[in-house]
PDB file of N, CA and C in Angstrom:
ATOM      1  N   UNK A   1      21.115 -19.328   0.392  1.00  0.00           N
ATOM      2  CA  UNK A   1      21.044 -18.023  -0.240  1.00  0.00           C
ATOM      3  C   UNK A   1      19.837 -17.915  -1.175  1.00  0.00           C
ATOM      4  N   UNK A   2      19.705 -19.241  -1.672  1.00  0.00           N
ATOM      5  CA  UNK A   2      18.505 -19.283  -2.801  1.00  0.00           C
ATOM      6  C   UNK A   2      16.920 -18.474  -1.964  1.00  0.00           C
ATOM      7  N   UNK A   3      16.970 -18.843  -0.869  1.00  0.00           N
ATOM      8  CA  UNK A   3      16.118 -18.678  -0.155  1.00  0.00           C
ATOM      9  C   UNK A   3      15.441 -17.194   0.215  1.00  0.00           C
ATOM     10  N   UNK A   4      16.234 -16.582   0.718  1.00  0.00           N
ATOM     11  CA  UNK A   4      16.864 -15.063   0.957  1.00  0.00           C
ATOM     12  C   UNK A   4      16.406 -14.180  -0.416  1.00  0.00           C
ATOM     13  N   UNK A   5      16.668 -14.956  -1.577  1.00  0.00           N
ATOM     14  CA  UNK A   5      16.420 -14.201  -2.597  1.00  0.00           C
ATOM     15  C   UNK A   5      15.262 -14.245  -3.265  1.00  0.00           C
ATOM     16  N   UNK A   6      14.467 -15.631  -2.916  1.00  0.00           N
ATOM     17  CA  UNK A   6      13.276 -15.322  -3.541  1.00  0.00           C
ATOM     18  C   UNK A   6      12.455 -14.974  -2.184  1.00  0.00           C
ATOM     19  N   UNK A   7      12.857 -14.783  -0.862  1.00  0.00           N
ATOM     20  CA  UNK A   7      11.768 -13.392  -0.215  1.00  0.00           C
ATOM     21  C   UNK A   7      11.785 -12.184  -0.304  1.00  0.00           C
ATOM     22  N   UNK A   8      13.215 -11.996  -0.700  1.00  0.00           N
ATOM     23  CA  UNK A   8      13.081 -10.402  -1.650  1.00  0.00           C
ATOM     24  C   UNK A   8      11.957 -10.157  -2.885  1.00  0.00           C
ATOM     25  N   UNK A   9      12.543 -11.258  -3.680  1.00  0.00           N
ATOM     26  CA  UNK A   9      11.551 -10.731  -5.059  1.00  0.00           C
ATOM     27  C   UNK A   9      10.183 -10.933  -4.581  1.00  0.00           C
ATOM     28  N   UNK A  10       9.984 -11.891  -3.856  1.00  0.00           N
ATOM     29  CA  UNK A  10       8.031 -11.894  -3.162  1.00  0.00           C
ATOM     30  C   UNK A  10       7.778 -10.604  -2.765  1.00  0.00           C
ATOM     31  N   UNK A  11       8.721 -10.266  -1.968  1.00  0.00           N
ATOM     32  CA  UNK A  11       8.536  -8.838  -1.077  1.00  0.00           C
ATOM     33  C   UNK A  11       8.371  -7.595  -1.931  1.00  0.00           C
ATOM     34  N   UNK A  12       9.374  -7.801  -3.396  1.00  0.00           N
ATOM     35  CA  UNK A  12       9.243  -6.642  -4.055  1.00  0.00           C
ATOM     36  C   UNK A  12       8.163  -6.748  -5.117  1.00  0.00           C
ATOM     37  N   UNK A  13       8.294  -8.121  -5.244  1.00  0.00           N
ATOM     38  CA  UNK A  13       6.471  -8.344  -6.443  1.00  0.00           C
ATOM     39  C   UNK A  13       5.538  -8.010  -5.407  1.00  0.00           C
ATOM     40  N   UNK A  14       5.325  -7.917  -4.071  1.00  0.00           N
ATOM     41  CA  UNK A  14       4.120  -7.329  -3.315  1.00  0.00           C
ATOM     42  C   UNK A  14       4.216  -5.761  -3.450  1.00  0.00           C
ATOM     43  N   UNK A  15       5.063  -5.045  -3.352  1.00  0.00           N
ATOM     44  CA  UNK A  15       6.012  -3.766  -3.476  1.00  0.00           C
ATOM     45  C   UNK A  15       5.447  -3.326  -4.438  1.00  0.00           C
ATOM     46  N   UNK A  16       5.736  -3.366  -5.782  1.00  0.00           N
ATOM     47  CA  UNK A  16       4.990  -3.086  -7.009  1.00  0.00           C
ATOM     48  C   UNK A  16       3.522  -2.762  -7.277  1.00  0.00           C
ATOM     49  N   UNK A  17       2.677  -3.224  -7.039  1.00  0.00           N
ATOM     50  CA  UNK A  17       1.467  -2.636  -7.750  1.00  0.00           C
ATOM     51  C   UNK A  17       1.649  -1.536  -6.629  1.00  0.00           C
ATOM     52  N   UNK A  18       1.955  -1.506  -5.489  1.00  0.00           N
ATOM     53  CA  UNK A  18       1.867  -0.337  -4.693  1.00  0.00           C
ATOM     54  C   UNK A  18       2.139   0.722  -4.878  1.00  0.00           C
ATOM     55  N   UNK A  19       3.364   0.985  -5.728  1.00  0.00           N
ATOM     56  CA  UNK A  19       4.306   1.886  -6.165  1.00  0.00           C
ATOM     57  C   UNK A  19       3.394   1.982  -7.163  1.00  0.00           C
ATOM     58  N   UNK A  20       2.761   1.367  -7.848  1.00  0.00           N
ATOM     59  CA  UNK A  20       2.598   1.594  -9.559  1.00  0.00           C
ATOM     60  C   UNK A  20       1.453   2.673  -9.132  1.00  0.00           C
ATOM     61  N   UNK A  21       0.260   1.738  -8.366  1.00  0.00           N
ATOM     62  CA  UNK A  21      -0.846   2.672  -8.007  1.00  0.00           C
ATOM     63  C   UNK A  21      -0.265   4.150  -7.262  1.00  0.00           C
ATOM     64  N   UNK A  22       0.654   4.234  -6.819  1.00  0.00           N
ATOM     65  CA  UNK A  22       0.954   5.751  -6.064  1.00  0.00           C
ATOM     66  C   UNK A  22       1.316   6.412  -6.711  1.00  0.00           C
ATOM     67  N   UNK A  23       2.323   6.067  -7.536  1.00  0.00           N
ATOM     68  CA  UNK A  23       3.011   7.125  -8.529  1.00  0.00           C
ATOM     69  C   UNK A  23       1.732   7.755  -9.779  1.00  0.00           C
ATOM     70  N   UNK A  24       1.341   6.074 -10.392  1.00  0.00           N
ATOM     71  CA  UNK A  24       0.494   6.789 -11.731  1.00  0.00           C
ATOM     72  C   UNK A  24      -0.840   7.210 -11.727  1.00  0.00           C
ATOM     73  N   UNK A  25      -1.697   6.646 -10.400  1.00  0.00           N
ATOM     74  CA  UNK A  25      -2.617   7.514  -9.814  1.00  0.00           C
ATOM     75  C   UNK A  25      -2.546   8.840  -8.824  1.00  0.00           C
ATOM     76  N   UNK A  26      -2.182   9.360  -8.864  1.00  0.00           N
ATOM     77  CA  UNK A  26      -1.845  10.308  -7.670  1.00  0.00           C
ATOM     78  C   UNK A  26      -2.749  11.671  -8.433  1.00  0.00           C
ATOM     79  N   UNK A  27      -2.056  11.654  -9.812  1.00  0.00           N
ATOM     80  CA  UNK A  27      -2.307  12.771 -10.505  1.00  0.00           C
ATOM     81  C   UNK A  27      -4.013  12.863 -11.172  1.00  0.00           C
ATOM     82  N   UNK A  28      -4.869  11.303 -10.937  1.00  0.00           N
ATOM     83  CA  UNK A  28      -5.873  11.110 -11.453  1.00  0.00           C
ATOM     84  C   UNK A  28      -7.055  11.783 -11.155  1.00  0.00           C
ATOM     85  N   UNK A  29      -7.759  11.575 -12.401  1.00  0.00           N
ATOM     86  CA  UNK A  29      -9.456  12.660 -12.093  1.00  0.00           C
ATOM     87  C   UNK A  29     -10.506  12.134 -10.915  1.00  0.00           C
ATOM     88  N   UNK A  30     -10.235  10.530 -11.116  1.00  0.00           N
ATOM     89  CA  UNK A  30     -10.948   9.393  -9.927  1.00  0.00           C
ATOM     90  C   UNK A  30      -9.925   9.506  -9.354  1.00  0.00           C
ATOM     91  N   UNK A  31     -10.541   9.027  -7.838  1.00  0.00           N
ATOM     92  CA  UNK A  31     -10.658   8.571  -6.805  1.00  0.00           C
ATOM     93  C   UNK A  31      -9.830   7.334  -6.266  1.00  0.00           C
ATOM     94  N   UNK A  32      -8.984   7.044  -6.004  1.00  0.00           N
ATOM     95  CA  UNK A  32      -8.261   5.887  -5.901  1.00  0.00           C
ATOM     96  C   UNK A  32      -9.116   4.885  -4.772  1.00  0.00           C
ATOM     97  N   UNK A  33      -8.772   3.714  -5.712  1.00  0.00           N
ATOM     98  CA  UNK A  33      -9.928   2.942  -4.650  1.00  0.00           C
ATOM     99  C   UNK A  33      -9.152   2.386  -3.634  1.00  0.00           C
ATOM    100  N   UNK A  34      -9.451   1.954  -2.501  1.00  0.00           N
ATOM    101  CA  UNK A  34      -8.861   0.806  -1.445  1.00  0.00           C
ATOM    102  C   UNK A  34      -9.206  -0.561  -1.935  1.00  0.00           C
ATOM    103  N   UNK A  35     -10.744  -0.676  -2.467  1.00  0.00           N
ATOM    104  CA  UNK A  35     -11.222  -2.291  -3.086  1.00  0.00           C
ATOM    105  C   UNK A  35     -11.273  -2.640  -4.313  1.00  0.00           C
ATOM    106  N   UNK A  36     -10.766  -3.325  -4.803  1.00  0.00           N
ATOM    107  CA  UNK A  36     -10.382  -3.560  -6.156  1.00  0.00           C
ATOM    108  C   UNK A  36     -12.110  -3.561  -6.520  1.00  0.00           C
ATOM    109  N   UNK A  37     -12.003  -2.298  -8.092  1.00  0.00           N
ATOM    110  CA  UNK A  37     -13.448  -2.678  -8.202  1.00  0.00           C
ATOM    111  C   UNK A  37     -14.503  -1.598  -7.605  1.00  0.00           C
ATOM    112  N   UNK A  38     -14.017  -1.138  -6.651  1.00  0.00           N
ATOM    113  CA  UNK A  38     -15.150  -0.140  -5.987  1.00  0.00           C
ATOM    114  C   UNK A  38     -15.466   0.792  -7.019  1.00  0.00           C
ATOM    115  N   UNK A  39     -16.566   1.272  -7.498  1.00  0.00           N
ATOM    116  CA  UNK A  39     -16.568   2.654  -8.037  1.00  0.00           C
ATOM    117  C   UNK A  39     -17.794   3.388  -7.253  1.00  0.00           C
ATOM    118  N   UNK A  40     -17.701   3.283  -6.383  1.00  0.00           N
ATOM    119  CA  UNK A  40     -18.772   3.806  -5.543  1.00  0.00           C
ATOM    120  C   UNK A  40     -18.375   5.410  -4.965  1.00  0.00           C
ATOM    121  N   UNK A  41     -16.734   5.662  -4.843  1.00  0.00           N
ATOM    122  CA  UNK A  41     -16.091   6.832  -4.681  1.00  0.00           C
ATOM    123  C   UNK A  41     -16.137   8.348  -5.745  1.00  0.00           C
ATOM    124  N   UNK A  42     -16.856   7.455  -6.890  1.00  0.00           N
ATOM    125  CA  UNK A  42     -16.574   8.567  -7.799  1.00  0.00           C
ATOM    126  C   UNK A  42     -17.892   9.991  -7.251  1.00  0.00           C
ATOM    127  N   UNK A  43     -18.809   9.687  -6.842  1.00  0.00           N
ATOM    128  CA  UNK A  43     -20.031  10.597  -6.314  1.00  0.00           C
ATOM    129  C   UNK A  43     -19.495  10.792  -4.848  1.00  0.00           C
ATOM    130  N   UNK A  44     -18.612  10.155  -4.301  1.00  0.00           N
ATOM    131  CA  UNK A  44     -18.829  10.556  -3.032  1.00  0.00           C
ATOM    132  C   UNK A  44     -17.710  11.522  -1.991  1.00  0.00           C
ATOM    133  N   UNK A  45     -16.518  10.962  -3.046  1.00  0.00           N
ATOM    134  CA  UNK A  45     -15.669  12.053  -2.636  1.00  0.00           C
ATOM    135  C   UNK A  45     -15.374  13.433  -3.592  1.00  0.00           C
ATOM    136  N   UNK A  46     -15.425  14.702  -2.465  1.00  0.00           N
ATOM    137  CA  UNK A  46     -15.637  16.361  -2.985  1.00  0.00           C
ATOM    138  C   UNK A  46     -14.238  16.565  -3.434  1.00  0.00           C
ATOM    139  N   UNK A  47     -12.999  16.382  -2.850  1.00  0.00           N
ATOM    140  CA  UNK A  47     -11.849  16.555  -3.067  1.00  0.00           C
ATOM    141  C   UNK A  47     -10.650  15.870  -3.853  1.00  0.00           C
ATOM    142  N   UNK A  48     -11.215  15.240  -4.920  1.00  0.00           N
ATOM    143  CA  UNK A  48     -10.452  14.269  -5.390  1.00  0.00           C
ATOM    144  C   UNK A  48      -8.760  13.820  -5.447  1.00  0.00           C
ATOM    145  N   UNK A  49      -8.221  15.425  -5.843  1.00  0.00           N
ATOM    146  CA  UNK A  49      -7.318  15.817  -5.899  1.00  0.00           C
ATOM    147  C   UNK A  49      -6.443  15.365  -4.448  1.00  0.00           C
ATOM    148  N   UNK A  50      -6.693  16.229  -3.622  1.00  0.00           N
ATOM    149  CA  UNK A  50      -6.018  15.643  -1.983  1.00  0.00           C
ATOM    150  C   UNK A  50      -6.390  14.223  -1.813  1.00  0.00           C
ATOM    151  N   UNK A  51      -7.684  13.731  -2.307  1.00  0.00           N
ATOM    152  CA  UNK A  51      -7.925  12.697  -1.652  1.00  0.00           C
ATOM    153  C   UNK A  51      -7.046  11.892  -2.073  1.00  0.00           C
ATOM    154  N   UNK A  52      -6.533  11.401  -3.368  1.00  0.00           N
ATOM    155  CA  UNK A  52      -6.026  11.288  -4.392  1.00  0.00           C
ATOM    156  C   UNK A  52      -4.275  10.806  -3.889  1.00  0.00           C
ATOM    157  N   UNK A  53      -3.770  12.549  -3.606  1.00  0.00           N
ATOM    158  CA  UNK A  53      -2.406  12.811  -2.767  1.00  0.00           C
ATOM    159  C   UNK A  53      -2.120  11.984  -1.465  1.00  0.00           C
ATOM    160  N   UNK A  54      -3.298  12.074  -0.893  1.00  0.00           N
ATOM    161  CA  UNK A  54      -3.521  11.491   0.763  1.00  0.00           C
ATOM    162  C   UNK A  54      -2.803   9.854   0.467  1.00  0.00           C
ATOM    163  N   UNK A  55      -4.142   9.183  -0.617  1.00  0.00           N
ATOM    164  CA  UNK A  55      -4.049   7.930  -0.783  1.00  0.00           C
ATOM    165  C   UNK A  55      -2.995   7.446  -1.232  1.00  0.00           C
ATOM    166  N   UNK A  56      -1.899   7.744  -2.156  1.00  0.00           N
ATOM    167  CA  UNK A  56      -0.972   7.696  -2.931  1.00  0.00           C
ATOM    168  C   UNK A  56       0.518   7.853  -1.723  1.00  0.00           C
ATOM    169  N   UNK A  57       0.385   8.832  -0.760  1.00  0.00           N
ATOM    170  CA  UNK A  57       1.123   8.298   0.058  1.00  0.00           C
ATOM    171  C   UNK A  57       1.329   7.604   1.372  1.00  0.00           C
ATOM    172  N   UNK A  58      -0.005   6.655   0.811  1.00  0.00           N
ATOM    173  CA  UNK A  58      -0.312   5.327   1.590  1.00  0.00           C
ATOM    174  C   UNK A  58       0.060   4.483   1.101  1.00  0.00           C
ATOM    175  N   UNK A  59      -0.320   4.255  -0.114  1.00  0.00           N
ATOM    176  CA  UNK A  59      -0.068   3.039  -0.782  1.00  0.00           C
ATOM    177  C   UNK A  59       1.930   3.047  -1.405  1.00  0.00           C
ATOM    178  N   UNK A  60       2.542   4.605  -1.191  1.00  0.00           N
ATOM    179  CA  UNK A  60       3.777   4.278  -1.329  1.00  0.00           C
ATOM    180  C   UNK A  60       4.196   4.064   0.223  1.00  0.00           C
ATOM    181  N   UNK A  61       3.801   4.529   0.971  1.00  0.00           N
ATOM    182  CA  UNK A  61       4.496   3.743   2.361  1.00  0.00           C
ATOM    183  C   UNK A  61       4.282   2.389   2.755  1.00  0.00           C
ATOM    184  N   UNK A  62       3.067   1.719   1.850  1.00  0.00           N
ATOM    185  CA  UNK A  62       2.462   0.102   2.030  1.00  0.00           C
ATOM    186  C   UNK A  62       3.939  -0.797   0.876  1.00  0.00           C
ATOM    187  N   UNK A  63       4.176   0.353  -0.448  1.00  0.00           N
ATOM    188  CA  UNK A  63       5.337  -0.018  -1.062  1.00  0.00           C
ATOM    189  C   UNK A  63       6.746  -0.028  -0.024  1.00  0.00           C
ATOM    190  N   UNK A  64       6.856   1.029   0.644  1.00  0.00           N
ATOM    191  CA  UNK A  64       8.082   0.642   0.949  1.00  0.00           C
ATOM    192  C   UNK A  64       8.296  -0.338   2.086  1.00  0.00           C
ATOM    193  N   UNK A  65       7.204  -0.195   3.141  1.00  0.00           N
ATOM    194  CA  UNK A  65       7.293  -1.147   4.107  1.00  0.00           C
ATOM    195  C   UNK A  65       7.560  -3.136   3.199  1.00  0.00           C
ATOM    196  N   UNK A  66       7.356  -2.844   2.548  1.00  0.00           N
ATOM    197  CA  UNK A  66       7.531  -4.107   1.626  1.00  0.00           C
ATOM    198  C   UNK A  66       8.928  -4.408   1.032  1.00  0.00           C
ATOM    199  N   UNK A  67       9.441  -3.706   0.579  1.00  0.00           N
ATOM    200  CA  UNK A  67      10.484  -2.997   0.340  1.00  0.00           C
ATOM    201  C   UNK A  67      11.628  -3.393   1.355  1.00  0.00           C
ATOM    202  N   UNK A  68      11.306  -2.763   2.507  1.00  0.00           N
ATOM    203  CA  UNK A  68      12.254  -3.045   3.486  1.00  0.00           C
ATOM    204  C   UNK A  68      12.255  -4.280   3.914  1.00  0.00           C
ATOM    205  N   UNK A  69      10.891  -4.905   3.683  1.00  0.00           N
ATOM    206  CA  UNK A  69      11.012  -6.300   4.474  1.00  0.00           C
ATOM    207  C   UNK A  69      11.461  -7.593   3.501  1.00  0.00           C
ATOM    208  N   UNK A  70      11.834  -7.517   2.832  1.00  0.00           N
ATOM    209  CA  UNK A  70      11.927  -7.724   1.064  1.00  0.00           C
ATOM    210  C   UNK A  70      13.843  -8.166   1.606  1.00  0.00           C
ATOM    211  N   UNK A  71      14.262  -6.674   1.999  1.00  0.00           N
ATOM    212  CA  UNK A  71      15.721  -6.609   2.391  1.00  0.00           C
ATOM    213  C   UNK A  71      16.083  -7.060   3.840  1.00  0.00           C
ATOM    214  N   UNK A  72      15.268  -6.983   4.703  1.00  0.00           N
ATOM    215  CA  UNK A  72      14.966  -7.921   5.683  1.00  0.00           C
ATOM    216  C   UNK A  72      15.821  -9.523   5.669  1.00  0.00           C
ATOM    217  N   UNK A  73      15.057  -9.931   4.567  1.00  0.00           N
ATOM    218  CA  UNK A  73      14.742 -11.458   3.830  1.00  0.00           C
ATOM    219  C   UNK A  73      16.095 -11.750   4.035  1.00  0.00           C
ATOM    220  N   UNK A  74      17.209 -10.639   2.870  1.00  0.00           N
ATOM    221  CA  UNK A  74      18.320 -11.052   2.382  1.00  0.00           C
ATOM    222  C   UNK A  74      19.091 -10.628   3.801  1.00  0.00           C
ATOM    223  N   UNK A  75      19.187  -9.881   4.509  1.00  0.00           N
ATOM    224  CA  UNK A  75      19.617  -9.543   5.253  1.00  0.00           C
ATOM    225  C   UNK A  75      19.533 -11.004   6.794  1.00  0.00           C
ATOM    226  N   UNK A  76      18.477 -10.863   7.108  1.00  0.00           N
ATOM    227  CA  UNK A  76      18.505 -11.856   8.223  1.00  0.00           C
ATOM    228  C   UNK A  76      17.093 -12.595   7.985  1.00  0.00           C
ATOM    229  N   UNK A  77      16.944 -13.968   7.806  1.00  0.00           N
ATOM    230  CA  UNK A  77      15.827 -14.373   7.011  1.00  0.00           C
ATOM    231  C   UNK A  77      14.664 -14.661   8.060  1.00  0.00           C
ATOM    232  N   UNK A  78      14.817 -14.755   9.253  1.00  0.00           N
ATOM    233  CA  UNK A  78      13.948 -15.094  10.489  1.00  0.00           C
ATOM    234  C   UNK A  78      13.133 -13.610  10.617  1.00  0.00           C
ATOM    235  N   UNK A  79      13.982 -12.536  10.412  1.00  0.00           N
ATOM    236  CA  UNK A  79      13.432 -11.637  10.436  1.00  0.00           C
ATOM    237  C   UNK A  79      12.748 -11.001   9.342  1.00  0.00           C
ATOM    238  N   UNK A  80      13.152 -11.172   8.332  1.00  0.00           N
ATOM    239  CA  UNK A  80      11.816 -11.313   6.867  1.00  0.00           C
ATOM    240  C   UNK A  80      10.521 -11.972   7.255  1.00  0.00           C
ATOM    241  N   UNK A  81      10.653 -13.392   7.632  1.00  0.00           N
ATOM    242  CA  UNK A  81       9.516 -14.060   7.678  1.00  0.00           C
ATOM    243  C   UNK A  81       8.398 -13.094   8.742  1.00  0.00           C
ATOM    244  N   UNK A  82       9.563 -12.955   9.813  1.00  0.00           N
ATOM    245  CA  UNK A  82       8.160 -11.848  10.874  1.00  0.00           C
ATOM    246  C   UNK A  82       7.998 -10.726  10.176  1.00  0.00           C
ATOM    247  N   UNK A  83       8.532 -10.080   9.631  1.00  0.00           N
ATOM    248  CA  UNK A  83       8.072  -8.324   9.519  1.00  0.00           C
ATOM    249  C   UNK A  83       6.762  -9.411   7.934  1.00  0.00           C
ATOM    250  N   UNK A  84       6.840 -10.104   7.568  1.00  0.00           N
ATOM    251  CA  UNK A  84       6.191 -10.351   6.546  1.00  0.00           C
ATOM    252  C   UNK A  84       4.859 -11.068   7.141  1.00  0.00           C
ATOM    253  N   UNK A  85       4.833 -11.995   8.074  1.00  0.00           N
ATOM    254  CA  UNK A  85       3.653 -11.658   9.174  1.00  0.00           C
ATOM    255  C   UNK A  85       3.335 -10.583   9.629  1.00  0.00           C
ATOM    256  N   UNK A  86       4.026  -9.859   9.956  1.00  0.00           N
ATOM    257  CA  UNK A  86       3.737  -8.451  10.597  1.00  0.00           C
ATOM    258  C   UNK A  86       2.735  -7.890   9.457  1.00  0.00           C
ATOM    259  N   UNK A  87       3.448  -7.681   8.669  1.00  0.00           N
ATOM    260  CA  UNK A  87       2.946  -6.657   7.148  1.00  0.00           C
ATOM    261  C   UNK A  87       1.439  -6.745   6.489  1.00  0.00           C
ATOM    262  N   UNK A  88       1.300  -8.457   6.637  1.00  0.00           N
ATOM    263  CA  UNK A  88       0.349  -9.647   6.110  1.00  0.00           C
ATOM    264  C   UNK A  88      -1.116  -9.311   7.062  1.00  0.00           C
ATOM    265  N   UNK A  89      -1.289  -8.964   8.150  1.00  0.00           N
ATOM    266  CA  UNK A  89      -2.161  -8.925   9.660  1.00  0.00           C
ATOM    267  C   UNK A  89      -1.839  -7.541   9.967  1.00  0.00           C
ATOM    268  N   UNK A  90      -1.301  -7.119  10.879  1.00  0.00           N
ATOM    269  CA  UNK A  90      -1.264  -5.717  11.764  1.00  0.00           C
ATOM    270  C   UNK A  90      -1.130  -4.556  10.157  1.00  0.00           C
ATOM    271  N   UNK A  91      -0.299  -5.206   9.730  1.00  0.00           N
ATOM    272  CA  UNK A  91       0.078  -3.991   8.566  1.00  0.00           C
ATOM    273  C   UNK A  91      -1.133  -3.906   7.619  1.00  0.00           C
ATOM    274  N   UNK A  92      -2.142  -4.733   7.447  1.00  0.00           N
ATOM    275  CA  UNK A  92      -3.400  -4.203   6.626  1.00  0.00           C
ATOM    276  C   UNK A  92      -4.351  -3.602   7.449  1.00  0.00           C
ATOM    277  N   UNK A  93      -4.487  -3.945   8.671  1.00  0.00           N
ATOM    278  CA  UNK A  93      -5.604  -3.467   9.367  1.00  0.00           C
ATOM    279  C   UNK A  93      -4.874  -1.691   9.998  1.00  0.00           C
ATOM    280  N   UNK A  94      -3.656  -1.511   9.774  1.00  0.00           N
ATOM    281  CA  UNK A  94      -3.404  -0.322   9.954  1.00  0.00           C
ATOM    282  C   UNK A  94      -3.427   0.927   8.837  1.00  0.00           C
ATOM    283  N   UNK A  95      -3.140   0.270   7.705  1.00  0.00           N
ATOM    284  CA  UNK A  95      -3.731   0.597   6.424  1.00  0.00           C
ATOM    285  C   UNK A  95      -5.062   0.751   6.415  1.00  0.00           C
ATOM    286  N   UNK A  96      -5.998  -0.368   6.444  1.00  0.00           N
ATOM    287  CA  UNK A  96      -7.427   0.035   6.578  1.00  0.00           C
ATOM    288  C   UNK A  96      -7.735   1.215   7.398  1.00  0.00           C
ATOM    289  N   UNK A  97      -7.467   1.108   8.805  1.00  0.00           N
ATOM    290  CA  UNK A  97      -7.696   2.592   9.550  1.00  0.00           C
ATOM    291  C   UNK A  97      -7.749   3.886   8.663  1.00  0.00           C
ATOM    292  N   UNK A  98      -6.168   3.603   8.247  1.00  0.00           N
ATOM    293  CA  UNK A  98      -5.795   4.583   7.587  1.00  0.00           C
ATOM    294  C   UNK A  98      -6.734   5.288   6.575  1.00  0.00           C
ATOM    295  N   UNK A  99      -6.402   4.277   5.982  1.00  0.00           N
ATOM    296  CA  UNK A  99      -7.698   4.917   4.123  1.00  0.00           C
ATOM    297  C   UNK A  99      -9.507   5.390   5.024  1.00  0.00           C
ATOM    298  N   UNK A 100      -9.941   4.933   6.216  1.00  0.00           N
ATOM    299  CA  UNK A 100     -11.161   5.143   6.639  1.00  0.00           C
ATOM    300  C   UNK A 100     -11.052   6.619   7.535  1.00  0.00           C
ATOM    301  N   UNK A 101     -10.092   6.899   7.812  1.00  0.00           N
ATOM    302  CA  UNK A 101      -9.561   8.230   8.289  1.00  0.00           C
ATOM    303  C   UNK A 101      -9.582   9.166   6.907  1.00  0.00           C
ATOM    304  N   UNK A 102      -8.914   8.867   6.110  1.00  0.00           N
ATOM    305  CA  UNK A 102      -9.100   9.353   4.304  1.00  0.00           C
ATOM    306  C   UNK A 102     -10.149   9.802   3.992  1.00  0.00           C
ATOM    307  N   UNK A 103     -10.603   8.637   3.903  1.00  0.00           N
ATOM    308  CA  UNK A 103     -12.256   8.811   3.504  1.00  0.00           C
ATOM    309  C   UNK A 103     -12.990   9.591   3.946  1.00  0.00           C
ATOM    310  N   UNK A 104     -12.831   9.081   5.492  1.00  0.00           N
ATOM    311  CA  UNK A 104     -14.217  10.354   6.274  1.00  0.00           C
ATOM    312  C   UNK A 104     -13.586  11.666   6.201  1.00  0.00           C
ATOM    313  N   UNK A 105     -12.530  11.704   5.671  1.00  0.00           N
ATOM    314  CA  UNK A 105     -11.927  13.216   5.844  1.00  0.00           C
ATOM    315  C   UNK A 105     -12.593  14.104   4.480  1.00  0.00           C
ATOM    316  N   UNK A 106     -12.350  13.429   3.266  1.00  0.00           N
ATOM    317  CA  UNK A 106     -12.746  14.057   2.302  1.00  0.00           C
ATOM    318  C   UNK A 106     -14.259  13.289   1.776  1.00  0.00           C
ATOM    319  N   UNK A 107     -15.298  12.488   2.046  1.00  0.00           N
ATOM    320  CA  UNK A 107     -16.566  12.705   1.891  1.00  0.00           C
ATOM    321  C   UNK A 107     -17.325  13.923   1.536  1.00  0.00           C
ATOM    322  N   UNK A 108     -18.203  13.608   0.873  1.00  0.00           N
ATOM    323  CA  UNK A 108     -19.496  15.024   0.788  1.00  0.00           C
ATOM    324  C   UNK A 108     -20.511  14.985   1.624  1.00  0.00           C
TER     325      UNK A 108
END
């Protein structure tokens, strides 16, 4: 059981900054970054606001997919470990798409 429970809390300490960045940036004047560090967005995106909205419910669906796999863990633990491979590989590079679809959408 010990086991089960600390791939939840991994799952939900990955969970967290996700949520944090969606909720308390959403409403911000910048640009939410994808790279820790970028400030290269502040000149380049026209729409901040949507862009902003767009990004925020990315990074809460990157929260919940975490989330679920978190409960996964406790639930059936073979299947935590894959959706957490899954999440780790396919699930960033579908994210990346994502935010580059974002981007080119709201550019100047």
């Amino acid at each position: 059981m010990a086991g089960r429970i600390i791939g939840l809390v991994c799952c939900w300490l990955c969970a967290f900054p996700f949520l944090i960045i969606s909720v308390c940036n959403k409403n911000s004047n910048e640009p939410i970054n994808f790279w820790s560090g970028d400030t290269s967005l502040k000149n380049k995106v026209k729409n901040v606001s949507d862009y902003n909205r767009e990004m925020a419910q990315l990074y809460k669906k990157c929260a919940i997919v975490f989330m679920i796999t978190g409960v996964a863990f406790v639930i059936y633990p073979i299947m935590g470990i894959i959706l957490t491979c899954f999440d780790c590989t396919v699930g960033i590079y579908i994210v990346y798409h994502n935010y580059k679809k974002i981007l080119k959408k709201y550019l100047q």
